[in-house]
N, C-alpha and C. Protein backbone atom coordinates (compact mmCIF):
# COMPACT_ATOMS: atom_id res chain seq x y z
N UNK A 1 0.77 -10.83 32.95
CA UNK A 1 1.86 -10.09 32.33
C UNK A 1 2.43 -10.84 31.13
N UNK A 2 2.42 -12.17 31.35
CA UNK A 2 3.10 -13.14 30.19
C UNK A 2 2.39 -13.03 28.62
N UNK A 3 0.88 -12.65 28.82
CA UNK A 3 -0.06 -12.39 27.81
C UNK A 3 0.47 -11.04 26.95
N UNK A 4 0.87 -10.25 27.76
CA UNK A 4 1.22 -8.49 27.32
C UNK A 4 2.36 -8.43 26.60
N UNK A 5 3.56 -9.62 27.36
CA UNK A 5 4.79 -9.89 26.61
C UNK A 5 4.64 -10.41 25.16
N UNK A 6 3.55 -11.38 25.04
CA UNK A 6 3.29 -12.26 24.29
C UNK A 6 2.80 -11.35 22.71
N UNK A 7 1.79 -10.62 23.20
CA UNK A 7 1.34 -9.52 22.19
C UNK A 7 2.62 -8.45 22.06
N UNK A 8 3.13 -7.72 22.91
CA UNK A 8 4.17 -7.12 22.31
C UNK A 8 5.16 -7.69 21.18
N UNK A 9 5.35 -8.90 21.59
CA UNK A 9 6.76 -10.10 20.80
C UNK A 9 5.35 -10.27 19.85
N UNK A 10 4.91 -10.29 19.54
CA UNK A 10 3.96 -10.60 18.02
C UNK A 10 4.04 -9.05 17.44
N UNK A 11 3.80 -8.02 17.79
CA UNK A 11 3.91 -6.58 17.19
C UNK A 11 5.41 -5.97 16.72
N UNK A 12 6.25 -6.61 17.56
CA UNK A 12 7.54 -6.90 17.34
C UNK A 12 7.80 -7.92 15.86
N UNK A 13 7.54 -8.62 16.46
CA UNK A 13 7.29 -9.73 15.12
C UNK A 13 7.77 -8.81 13.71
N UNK A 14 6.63 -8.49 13.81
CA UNK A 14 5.86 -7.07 12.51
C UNK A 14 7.08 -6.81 11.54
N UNK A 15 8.25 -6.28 12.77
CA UNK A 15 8.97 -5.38 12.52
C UNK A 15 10.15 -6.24 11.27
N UNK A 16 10.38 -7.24 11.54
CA UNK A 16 11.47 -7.34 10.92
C UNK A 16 11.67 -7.92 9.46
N UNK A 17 10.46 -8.51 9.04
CA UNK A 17 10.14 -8.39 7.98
C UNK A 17 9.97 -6.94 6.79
N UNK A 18 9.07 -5.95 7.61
CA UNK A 18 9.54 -4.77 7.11
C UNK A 18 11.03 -4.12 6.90
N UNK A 19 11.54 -4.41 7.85
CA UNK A 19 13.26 -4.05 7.82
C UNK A 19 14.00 -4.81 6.58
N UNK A 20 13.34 -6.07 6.59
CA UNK A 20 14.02 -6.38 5.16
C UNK A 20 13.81 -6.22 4.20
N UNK A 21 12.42 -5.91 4.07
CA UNK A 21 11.60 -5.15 2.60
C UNK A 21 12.11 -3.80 2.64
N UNK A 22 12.53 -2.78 3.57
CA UNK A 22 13.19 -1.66 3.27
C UNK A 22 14.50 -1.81 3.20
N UNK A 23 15.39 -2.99 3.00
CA UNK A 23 16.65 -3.21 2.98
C UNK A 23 16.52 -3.75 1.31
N UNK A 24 15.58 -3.80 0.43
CA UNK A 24 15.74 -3.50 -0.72
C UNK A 24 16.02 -3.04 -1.71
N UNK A 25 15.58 -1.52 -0.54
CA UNK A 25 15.50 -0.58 -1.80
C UNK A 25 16.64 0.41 -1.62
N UNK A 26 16.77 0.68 -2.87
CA UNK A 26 18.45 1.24 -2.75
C UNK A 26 19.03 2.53 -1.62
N UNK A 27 20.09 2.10 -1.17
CA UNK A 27 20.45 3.13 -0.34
C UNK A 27 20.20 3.00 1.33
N UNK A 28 19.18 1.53 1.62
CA UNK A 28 18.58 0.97 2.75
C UNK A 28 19.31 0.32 3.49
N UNK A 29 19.98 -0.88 2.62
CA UNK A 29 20.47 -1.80 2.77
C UNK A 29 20.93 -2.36 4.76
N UNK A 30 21.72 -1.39 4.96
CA UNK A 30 22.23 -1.20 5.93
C UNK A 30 21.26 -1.10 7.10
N UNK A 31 20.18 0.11 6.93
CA UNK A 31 19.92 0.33 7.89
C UNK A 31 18.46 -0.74 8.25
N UNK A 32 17.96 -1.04 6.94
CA UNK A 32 16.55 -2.09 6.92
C UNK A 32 17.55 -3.50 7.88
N UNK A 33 18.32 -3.65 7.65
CA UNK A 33 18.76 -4.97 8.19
C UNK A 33 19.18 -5.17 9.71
N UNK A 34 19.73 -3.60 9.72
CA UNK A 34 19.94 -3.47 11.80
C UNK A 34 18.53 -3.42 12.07
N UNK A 35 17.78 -2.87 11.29
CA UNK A 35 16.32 -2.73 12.04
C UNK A 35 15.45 -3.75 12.07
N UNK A 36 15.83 -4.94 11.40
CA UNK A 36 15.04 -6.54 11.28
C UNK A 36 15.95 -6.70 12.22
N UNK A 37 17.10 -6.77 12.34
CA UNK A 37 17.78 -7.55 13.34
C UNK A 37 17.62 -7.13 14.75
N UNK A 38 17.03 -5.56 15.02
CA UNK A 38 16.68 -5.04 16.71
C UNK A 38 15.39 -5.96 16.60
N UNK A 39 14.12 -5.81 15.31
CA UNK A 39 13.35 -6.09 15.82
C UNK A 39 13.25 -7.68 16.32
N UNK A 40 13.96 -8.12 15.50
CA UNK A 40 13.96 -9.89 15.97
C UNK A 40 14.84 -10.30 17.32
N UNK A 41 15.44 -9.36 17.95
CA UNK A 41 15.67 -9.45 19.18
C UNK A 41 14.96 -9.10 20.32
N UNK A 42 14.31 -7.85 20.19
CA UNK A 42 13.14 -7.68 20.79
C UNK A 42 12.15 -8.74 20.57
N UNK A 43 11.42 -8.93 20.01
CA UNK A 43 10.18 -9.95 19.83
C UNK A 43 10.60 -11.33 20.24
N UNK A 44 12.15 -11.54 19.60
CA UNK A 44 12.82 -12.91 21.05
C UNK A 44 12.48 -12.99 22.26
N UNK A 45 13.64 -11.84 22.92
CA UNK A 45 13.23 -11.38 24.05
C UNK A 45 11.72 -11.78 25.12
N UNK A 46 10.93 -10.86 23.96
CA UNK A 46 9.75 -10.71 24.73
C UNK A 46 9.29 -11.95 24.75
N UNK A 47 9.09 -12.94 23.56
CA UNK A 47 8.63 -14.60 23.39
C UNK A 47 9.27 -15.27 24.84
N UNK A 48 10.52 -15.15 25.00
CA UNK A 48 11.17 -15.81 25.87
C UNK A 48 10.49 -15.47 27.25
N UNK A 49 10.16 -14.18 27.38
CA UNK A 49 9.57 -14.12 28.84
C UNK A 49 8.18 -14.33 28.48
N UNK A 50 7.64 -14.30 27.36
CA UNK A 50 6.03 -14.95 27.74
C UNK A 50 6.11 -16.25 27.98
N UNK A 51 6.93 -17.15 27.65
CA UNK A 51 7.30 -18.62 27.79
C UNK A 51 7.37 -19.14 29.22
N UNK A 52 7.57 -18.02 29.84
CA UNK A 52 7.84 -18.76 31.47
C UNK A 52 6.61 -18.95 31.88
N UNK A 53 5.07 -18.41 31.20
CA UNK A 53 3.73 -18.61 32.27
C UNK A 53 3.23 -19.53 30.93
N UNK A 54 3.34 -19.21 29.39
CA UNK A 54 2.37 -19.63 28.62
C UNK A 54 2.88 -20.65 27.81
N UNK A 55 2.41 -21.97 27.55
CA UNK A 55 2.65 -23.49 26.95
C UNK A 55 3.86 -23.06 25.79
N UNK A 56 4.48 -23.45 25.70
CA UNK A 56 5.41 -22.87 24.56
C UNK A 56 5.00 -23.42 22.99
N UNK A 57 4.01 -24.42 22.66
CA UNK A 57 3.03 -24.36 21.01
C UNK A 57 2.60 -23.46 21.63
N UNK A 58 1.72 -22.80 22.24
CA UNK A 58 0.70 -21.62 22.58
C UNK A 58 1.15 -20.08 22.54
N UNK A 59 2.36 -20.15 22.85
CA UNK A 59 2.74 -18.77 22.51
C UNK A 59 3.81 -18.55 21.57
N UNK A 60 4.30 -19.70 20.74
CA UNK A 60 4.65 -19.87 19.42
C UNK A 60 3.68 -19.60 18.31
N UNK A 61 2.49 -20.39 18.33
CA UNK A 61 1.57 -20.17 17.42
C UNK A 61 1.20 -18.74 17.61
N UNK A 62 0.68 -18.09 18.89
CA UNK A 62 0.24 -16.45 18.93
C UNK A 62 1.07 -15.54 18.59
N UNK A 63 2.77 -16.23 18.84
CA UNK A 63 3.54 -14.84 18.21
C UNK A 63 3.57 -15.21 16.48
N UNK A 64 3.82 -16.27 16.21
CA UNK A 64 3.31 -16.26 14.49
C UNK A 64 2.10 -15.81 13.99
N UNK A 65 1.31 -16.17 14.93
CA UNK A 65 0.28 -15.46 14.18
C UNK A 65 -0.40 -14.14 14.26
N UNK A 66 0.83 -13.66 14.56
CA UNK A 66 0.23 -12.06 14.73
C UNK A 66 1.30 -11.26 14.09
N UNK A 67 2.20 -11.87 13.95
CA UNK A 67 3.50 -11.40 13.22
C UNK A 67 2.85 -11.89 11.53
N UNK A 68 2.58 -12.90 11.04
CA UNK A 68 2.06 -12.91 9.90
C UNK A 68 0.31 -12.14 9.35
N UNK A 69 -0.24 -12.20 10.37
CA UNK A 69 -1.60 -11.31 10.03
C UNK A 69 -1.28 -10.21 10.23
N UNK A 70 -0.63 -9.97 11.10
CA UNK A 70 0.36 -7.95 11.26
C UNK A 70 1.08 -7.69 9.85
N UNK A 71 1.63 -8.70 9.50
CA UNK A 71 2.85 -8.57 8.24
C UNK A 71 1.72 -8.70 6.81
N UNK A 72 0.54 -9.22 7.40
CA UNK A 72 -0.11 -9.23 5.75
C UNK A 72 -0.69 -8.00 5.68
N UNK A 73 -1.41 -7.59 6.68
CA UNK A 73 -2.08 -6.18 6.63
C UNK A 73 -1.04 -5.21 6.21
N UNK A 74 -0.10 -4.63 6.86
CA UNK A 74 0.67 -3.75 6.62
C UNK A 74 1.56 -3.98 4.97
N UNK A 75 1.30 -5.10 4.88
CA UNK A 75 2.09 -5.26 2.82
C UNK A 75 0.65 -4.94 1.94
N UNK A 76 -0.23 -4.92 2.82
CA UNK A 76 -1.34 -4.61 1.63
C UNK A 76 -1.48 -3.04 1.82
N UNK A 77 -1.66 -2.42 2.91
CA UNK A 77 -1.56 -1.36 3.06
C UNK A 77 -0.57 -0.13 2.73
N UNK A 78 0.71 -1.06 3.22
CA UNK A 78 2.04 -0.09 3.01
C UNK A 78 2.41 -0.39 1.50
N UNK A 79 2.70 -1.61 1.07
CA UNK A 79 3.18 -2.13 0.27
C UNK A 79 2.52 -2.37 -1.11
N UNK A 80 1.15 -2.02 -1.20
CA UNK A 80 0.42 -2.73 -2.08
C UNK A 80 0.38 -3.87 -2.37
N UNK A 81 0.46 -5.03 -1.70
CA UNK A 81 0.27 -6.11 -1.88
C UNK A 81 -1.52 -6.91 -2.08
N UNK A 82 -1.16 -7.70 -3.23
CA UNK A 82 -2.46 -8.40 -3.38
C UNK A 82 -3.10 -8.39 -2.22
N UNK A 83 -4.96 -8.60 -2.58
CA UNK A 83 -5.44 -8.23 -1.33
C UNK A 83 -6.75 -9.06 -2.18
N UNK A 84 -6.62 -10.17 -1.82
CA UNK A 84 -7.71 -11.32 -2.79
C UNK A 84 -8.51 -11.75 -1.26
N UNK A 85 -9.63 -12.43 -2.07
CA UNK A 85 -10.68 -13.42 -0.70
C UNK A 85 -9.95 -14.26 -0.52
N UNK A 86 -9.05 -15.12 -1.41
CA UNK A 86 -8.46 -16.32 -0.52
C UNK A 86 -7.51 -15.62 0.37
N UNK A 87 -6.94 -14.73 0.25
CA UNK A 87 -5.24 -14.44 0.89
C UNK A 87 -6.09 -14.15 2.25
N UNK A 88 -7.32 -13.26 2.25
CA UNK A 88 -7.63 -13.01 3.71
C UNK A 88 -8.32 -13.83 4.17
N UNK A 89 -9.15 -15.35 3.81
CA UNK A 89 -9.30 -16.61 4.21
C UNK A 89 -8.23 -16.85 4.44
N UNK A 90 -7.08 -17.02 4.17
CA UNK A 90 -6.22 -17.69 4.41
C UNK A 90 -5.49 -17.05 5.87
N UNK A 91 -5.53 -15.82 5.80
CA UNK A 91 -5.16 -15.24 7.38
C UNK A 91 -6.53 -15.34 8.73
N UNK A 92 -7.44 -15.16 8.03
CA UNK A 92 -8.65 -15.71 9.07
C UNK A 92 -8.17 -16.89 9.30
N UNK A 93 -7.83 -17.75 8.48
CA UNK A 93 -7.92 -19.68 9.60
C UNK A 93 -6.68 -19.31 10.46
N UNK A 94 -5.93 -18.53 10.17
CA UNK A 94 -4.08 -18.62 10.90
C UNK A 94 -5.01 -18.10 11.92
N UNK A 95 -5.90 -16.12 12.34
CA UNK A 95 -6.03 -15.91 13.24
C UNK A 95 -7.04 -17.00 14.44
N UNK A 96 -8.16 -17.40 13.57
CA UNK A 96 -8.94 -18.95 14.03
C UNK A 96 -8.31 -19.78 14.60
N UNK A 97 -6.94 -20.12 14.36
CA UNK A 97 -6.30 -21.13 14.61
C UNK A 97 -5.51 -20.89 15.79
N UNK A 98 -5.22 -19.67 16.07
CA UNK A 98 -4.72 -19.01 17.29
C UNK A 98 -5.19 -18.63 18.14
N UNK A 99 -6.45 -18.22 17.91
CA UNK A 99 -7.90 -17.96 18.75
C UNK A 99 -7.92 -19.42 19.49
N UNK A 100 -8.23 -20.85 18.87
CA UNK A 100 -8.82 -21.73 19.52
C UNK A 100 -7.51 -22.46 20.55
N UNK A 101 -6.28 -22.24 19.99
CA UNK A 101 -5.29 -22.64 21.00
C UNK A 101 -5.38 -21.52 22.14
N UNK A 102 -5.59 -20.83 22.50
CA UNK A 102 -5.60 -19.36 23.57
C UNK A 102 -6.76 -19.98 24.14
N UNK A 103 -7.98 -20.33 23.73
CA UNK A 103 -9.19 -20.91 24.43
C UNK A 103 -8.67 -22.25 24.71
N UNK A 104 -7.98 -23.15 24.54
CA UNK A 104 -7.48 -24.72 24.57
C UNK A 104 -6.39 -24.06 26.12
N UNK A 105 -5.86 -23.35 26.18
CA UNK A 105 -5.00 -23.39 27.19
C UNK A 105 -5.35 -22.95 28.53
């Protein structure tokens, strides 16, 4: 169950970065910022109860790194954000790097 928490609080993650990129744009302000701020309580939340079964680097690194490879996909997609070979090398070693701690534990 601690694994399911763990992935939810990383999809969570997602969220609150978007909330602040829609707290940009005019007329948002307000509501992009309650909505980073639910989502960063939720994805707390959930971190905190994956923490009781899984190493706490181990499910630090998995909720970052799914909150930042979640957050790059969706700015290239939603956002138009650059979308170069290094930027997605650069999210392959983060997901690599989270992969081999999940096999390490």
């Amino acid at each position: 169950m601690s694994w399911i928490y763990l992935f939810a609080a990383g999809l969570f993650e997602i969220g609150w970065p978007v909330g602040l990129k829609m707290a940009q744009s005019p007329g948002q302000r307000l509501p992009g910022i309650a909505l980073a701020v639910v989502f960063m309580m939720v994805s707390g939340t959930l971190l905190w109860l994956a923490q009781r079964q899984i190493p706490m680097g181990t499910a630090y690194a998995v909720w970052t790194g799914i909150g930042a490879a979640g957050t790059f996909a969706l700015g290239i997609i939603v956002y138009g954000d650059p979308a170069s070979l290094l930027r997605f090398l650069g999210v392959a070693l983060i997901v690599g790097g989270v992969a081999v701690l999940k096999l390490a534990s």
